[in-house]
PDB file of N, CA and C in Angstrom:
ATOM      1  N   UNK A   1      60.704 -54.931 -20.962  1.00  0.00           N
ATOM      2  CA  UNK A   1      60.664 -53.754 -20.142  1.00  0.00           C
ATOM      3  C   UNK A   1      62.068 -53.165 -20.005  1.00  0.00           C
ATOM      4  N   UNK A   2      62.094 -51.524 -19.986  1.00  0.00           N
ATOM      5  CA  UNK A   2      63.443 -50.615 -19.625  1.00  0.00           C
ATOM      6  C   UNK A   2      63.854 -50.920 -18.488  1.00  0.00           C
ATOM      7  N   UNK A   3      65.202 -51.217 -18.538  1.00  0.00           N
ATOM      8  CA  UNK A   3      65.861 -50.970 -16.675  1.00  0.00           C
ATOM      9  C   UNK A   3      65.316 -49.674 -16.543  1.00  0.00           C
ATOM     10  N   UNK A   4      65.607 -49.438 -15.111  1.00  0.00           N
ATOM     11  CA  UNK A   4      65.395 -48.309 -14.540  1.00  0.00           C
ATOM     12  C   UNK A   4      65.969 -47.114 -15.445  1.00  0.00           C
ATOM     13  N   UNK A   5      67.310 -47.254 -15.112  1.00  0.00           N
ATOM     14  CA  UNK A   5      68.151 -46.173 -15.678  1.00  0.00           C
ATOM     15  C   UNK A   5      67.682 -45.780 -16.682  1.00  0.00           C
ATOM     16  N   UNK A   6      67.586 -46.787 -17.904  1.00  0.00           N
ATOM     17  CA  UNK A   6      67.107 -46.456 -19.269  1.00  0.00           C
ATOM     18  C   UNK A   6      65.817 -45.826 -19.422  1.00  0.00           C
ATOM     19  N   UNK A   7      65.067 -46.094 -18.521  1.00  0.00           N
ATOM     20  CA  UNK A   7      63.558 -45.695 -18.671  1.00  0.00           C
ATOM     21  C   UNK A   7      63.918 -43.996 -18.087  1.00  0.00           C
ATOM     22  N   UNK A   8      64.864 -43.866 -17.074  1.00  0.00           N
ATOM     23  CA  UNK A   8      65.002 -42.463 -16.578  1.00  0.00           C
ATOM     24  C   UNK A   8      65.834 -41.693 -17.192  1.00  0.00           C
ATOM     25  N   UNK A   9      66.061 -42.293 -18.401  1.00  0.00           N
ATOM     26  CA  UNK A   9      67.056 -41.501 -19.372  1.00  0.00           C
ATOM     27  C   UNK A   9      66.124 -40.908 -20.423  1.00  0.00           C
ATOM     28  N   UNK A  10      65.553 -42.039 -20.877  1.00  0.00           N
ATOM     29  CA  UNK A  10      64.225 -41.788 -21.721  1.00  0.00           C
ATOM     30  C   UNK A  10      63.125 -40.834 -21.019  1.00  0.00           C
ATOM     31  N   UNK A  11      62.967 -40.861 -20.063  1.00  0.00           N
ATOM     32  CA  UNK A  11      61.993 -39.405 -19.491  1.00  0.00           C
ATOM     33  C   UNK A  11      62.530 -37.928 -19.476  1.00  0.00           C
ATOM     34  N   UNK A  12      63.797 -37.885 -18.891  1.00  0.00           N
ATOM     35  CA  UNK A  12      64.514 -37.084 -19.171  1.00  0.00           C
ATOM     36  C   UNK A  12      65.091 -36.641 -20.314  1.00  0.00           C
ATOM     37  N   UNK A  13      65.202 -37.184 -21.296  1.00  0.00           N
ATOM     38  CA  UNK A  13      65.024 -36.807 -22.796  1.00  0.00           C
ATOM     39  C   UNK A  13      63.848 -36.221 -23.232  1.00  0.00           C
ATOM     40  N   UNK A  14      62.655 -36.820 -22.771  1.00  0.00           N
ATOM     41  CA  UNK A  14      61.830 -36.566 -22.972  1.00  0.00           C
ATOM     42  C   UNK A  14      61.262 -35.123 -22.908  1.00  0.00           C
ATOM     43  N   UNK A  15      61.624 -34.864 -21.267  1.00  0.00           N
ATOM     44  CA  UNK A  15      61.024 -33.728 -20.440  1.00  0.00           C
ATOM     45  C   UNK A  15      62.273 -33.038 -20.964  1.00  0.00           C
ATOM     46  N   UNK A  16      63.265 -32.726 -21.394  1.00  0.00           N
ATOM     47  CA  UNK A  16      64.398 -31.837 -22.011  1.00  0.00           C
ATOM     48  C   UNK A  16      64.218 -31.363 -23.377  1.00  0.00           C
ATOM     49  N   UNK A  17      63.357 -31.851 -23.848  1.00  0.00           N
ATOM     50  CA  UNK A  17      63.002 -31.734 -25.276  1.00  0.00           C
ATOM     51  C   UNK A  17      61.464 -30.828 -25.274  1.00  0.00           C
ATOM     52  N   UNK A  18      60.699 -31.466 -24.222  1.00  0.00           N
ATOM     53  CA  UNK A  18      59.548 -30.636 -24.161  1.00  0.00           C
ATOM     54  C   UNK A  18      59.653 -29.064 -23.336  1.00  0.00           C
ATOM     55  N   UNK A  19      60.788 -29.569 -22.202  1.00  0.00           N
ATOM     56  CA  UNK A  19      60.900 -27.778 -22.198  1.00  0.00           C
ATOM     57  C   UNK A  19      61.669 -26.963 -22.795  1.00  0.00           C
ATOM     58  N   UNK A  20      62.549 -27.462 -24.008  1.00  0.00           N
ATOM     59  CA  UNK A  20      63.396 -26.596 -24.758  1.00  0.00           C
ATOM     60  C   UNK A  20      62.025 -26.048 -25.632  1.00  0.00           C
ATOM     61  N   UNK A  21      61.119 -27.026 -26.040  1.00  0.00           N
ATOM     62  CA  UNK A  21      60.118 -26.144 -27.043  1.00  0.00           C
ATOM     63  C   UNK A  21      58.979 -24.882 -25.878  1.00  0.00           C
ATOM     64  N   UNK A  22      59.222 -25.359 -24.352  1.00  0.00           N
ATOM     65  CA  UNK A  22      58.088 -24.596 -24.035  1.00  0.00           C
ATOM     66  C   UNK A  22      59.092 -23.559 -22.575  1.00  0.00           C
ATOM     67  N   UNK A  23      60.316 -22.889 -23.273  1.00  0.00           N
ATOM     68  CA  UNK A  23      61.016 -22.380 -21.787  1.00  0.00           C
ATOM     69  C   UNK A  23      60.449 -20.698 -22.494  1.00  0.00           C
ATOM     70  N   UNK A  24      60.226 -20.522 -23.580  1.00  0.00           N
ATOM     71  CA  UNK A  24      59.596 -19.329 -23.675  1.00  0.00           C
ATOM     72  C   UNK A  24      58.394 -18.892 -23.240  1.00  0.00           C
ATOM     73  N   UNK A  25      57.504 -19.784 -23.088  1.00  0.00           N
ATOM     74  CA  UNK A  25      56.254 -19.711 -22.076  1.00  0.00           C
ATOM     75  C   UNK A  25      56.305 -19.644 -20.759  1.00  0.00           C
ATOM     76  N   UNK A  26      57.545 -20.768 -20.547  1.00  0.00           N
ATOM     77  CA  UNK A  26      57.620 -20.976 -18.702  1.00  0.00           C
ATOM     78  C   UNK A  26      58.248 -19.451 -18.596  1.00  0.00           C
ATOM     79  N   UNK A  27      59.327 -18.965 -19.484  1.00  0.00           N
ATOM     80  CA  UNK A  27      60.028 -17.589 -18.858  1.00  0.00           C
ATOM     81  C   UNK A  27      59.142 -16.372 -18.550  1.00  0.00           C
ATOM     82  N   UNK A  28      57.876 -16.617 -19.376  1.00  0.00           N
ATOM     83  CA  UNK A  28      56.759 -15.652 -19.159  1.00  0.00           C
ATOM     84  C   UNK A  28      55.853 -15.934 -18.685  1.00  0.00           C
ATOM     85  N   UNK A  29      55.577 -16.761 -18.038  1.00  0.00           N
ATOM     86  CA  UNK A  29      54.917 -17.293 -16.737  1.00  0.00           C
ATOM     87  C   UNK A  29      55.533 -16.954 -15.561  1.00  0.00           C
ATOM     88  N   UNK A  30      56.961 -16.779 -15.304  1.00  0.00           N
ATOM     89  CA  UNK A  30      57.673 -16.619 -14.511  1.00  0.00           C
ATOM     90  C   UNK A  30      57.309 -15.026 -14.320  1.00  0.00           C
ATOM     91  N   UNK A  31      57.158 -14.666 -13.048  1.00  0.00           N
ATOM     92  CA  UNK A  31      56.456 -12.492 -13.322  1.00  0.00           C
ATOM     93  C   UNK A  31      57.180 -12.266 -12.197  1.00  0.00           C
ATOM     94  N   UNK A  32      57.837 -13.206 -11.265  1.00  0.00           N
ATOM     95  CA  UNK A  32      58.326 -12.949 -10.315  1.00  0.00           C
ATOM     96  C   UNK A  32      59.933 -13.830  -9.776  1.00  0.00           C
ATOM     97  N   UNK A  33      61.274 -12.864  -9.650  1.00  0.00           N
ATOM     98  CA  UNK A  33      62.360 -13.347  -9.599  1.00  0.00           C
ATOM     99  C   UNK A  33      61.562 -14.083  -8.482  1.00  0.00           C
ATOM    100  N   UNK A  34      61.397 -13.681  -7.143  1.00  0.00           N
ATOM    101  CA  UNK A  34      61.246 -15.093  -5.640  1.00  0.00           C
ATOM    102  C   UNK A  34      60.293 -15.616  -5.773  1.00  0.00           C
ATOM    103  N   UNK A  35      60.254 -16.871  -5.758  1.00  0.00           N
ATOM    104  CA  UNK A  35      61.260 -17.711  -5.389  1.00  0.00           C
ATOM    105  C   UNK A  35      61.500 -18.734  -6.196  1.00  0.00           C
ATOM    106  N   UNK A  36      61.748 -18.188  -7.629  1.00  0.00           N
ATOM    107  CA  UNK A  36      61.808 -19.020  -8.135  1.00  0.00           C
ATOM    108  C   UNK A  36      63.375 -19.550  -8.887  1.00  0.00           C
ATOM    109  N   UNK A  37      64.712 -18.985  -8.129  1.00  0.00           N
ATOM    110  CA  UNK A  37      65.406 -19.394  -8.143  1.00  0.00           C
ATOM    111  C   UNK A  37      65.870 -20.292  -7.215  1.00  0.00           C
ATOM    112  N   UNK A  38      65.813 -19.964  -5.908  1.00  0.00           N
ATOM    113  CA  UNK A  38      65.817 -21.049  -4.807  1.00  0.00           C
ATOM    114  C   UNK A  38      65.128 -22.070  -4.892  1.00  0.00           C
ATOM    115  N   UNK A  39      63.853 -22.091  -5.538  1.00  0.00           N
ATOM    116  CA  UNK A  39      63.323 -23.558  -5.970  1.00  0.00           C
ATOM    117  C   UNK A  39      64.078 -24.435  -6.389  1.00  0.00           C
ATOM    118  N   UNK A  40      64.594 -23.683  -7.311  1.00  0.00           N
ATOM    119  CA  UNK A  40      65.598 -24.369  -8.694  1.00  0.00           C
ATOM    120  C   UNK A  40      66.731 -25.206  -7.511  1.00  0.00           C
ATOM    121  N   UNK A  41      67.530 -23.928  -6.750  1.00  0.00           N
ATOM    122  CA  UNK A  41      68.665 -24.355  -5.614  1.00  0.00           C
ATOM    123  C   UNK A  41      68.253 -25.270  -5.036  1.00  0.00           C
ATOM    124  N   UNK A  42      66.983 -25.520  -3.992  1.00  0.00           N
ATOM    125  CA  UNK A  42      66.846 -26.244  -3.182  1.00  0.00           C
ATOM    126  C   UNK A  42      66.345 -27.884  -3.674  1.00  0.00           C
ATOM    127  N   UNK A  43      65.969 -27.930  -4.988  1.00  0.00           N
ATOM    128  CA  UNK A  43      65.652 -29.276  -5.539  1.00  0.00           C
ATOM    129  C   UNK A  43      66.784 -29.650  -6.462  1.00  0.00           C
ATOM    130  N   UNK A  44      68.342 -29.093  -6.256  1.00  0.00           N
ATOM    131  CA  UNK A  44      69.187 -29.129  -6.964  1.00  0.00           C
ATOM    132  C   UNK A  44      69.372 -29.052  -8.832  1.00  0.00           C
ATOM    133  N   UNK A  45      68.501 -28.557  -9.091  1.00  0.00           N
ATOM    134  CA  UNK A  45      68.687 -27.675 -10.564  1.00  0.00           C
ATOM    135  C   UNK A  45      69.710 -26.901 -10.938  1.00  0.00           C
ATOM    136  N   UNK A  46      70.092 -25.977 -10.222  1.00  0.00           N
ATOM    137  CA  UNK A  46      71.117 -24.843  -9.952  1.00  0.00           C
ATOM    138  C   UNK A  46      71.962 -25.700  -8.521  1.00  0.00           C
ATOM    139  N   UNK A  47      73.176 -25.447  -8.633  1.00  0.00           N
ATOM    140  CA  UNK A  47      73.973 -25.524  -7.581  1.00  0.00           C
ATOM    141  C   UNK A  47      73.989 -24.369  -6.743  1.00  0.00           C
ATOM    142  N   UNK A  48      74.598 -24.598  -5.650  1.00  0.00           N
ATOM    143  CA  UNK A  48      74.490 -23.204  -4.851  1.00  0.00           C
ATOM    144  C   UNK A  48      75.895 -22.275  -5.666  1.00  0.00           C
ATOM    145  N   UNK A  49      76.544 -22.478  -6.013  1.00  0.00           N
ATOM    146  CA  UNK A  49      77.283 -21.630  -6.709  1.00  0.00           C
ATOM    147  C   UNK A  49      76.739 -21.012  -7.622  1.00  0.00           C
ATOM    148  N   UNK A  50      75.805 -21.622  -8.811  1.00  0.00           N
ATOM    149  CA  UNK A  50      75.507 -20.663  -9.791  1.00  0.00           C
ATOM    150  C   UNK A  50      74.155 -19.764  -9.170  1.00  0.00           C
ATOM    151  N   UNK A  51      73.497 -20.347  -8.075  1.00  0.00           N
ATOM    152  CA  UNK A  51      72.875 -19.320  -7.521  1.00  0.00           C
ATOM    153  C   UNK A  51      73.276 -18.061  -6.683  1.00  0.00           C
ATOM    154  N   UNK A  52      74.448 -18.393  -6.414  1.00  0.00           N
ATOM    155  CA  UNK A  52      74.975 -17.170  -5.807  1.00  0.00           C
ATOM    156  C   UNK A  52      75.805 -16.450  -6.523  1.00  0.00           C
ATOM    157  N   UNK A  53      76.133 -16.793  -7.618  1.00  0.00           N
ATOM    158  CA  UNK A  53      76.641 -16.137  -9.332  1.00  0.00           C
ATOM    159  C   UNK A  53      75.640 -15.310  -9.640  1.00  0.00           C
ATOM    160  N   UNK A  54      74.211 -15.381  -9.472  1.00  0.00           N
ATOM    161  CA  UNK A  54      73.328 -14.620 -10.272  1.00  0.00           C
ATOM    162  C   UNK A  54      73.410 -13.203  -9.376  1.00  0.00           C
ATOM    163  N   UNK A  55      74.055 -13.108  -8.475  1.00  0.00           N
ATOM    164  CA  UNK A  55      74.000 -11.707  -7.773  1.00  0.00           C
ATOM    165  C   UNK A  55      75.501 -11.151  -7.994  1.00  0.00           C
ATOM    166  N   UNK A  56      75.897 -11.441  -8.911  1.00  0.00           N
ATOM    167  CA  UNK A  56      77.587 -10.882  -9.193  1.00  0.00           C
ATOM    168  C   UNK A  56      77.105  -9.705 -10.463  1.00  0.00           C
ATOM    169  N   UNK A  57      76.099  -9.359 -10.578  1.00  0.00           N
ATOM    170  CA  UNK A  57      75.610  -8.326 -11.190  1.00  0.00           C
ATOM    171  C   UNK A  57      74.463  -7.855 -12.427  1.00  0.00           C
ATOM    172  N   UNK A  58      75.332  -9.324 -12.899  1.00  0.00           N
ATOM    173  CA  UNK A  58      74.373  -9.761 -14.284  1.00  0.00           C
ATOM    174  C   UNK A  58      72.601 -10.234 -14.082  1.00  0.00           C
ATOM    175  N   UNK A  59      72.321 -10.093 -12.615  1.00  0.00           N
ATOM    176  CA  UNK A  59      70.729 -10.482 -12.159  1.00  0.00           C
ATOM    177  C   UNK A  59      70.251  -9.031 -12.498  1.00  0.00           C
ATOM    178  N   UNK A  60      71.090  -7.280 -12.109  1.00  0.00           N
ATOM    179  CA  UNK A  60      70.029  -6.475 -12.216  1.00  0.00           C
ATOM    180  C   UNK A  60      69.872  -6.097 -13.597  1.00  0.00           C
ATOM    181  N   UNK A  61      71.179  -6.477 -14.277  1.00  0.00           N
ATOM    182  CA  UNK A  61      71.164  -6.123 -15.654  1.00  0.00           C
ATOM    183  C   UNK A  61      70.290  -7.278 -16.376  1.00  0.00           C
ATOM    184  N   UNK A  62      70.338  -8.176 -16.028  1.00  0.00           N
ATOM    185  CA  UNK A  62      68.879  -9.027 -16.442  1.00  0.00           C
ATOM    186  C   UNK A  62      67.415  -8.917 -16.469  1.00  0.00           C
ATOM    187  N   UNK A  63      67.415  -8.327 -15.356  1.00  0.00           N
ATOM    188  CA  UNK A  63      65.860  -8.196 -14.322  1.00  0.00           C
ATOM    189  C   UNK A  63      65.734  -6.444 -15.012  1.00  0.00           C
ATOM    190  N   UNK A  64      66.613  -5.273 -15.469  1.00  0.00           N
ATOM    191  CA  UNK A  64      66.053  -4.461 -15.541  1.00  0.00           C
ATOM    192  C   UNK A  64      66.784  -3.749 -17.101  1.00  0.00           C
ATOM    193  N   UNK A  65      66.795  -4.887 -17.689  1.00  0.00           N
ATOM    194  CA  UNK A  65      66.807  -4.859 -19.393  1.00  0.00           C
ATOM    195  C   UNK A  65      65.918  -4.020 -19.909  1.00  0.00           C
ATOM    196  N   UNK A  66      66.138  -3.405 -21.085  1.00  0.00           N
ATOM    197  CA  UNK A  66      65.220  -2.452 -21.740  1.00  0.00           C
ATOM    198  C   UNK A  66      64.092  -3.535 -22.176  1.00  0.00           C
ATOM    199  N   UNK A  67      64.292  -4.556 -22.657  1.00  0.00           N
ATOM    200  CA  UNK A  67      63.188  -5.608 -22.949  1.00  0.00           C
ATOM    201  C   UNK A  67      62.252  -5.748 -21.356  1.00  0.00           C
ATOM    202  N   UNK A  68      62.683  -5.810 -20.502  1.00  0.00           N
ATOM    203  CA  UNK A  68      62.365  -6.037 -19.220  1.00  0.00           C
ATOM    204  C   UNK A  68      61.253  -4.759 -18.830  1.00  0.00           C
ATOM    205  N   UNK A  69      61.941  -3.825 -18.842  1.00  0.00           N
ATOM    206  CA  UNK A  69      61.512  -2.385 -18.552  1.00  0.00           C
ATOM    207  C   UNK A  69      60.332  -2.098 -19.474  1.00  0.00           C
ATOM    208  N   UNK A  70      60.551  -2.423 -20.726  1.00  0.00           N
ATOM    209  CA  UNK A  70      59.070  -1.913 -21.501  1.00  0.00           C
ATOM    210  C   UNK A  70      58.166  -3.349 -21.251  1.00  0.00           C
ATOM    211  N   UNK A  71      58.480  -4.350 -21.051  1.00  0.00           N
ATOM    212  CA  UNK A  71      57.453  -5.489 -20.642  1.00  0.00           C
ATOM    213  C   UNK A  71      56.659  -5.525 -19.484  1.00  0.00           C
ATOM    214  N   UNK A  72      57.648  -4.869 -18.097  1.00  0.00           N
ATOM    215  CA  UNK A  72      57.341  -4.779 -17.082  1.00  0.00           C
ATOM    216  C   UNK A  72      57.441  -3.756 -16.479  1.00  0.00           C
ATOM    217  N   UNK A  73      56.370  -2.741 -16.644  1.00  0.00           N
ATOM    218  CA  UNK A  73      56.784  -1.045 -16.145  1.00  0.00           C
ATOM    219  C   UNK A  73      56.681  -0.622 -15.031  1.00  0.00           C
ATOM    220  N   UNK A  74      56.075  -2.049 -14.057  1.00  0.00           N
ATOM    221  CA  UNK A  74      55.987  -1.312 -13.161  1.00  0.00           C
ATOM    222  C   UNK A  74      57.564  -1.820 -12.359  1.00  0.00           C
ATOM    223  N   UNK A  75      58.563  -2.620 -13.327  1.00  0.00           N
ATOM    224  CA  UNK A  75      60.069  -1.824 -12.581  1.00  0.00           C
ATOM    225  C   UNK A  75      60.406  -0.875 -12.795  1.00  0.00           C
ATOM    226  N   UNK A  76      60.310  -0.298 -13.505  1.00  0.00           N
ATOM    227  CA  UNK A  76      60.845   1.075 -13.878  1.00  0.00           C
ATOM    228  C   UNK A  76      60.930   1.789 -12.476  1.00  0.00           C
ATOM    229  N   UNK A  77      60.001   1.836 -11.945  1.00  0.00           N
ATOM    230  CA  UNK A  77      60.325   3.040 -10.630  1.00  0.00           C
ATOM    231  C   UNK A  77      61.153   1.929  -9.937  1.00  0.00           C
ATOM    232  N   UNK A  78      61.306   0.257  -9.684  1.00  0.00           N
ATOM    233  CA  UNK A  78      62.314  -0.113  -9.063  1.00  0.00           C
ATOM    234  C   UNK A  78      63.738   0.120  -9.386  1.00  0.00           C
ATOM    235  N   UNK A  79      63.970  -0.071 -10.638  1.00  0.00           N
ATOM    236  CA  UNK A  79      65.194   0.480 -11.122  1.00  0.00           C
ATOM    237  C   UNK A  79      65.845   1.517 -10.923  1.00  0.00           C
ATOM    238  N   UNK A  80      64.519   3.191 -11.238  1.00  0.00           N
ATOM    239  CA  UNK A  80      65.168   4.114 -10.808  1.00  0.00           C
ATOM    240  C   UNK A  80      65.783   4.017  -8.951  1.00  0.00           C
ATOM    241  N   UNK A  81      64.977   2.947  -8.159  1.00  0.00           N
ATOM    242  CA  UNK A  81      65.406   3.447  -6.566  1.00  0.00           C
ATOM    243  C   UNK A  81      66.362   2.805  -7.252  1.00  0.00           C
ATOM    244  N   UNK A  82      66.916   1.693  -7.606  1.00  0.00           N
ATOM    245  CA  UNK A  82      68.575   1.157  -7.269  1.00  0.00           C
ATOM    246  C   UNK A  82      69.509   2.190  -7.962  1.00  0.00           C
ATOM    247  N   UNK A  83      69.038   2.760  -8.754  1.00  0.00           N
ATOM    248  CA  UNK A  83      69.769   3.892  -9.212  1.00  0.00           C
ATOM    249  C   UNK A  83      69.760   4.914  -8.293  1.00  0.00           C
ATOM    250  N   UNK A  84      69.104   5.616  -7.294  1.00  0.00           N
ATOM    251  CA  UNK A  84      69.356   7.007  -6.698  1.00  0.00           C
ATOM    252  C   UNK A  84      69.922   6.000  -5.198  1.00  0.00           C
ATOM    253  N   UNK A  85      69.887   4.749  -5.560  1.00  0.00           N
ATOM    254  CA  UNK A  85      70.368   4.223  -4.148  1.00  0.00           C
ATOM    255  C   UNK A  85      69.302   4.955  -3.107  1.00  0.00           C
ATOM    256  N   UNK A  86      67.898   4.410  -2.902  1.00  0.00           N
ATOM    257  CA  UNK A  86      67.424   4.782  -2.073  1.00  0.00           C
ATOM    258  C   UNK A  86      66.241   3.369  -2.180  1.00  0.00           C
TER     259      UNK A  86
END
């Protein structure tokens, strides 16, 4: 039998390998930014630093990508409010 460690190295290999083949499904499963970054924060996935990195700008230019925008139209009218700032 694995020590612990080894056996939790071996799962984690495991589960790192199975979501590198399946993070293109999970990313499109994902339809909604909340709350599914604070998940990440609060079960320590993300540190609180890189969660509070994702609002240094690169979240709206993420969230309202031309890939984004023709996938998901109904941001489009969100985008335009952050644009007229209203």
């Amino acid at each position: 039998m694995l020590p612990v460690a080894s056996e939790r190295k071996v799962f984690h290999e495991n589960f790192l390998d199975h979501f590198k083949k399946n993070k293109v499904r999970i990313a499109m499963a994902v339809t909604k930014l909340f709350p599914f970054p604070e998940v990440l924060r609060d079960h320590s996935f993300i540190t609180e630093k890189l969660y509070n990195e994702t609002c240094d700008g690169s979240l709206p230019e993420a969230l309202f990508g031309r890939v984004h925008l023709k996938e998901y139209p109904d941001l489009t009218q969100i985008y335009r409010s952050f644009e007229n700032g209203k």
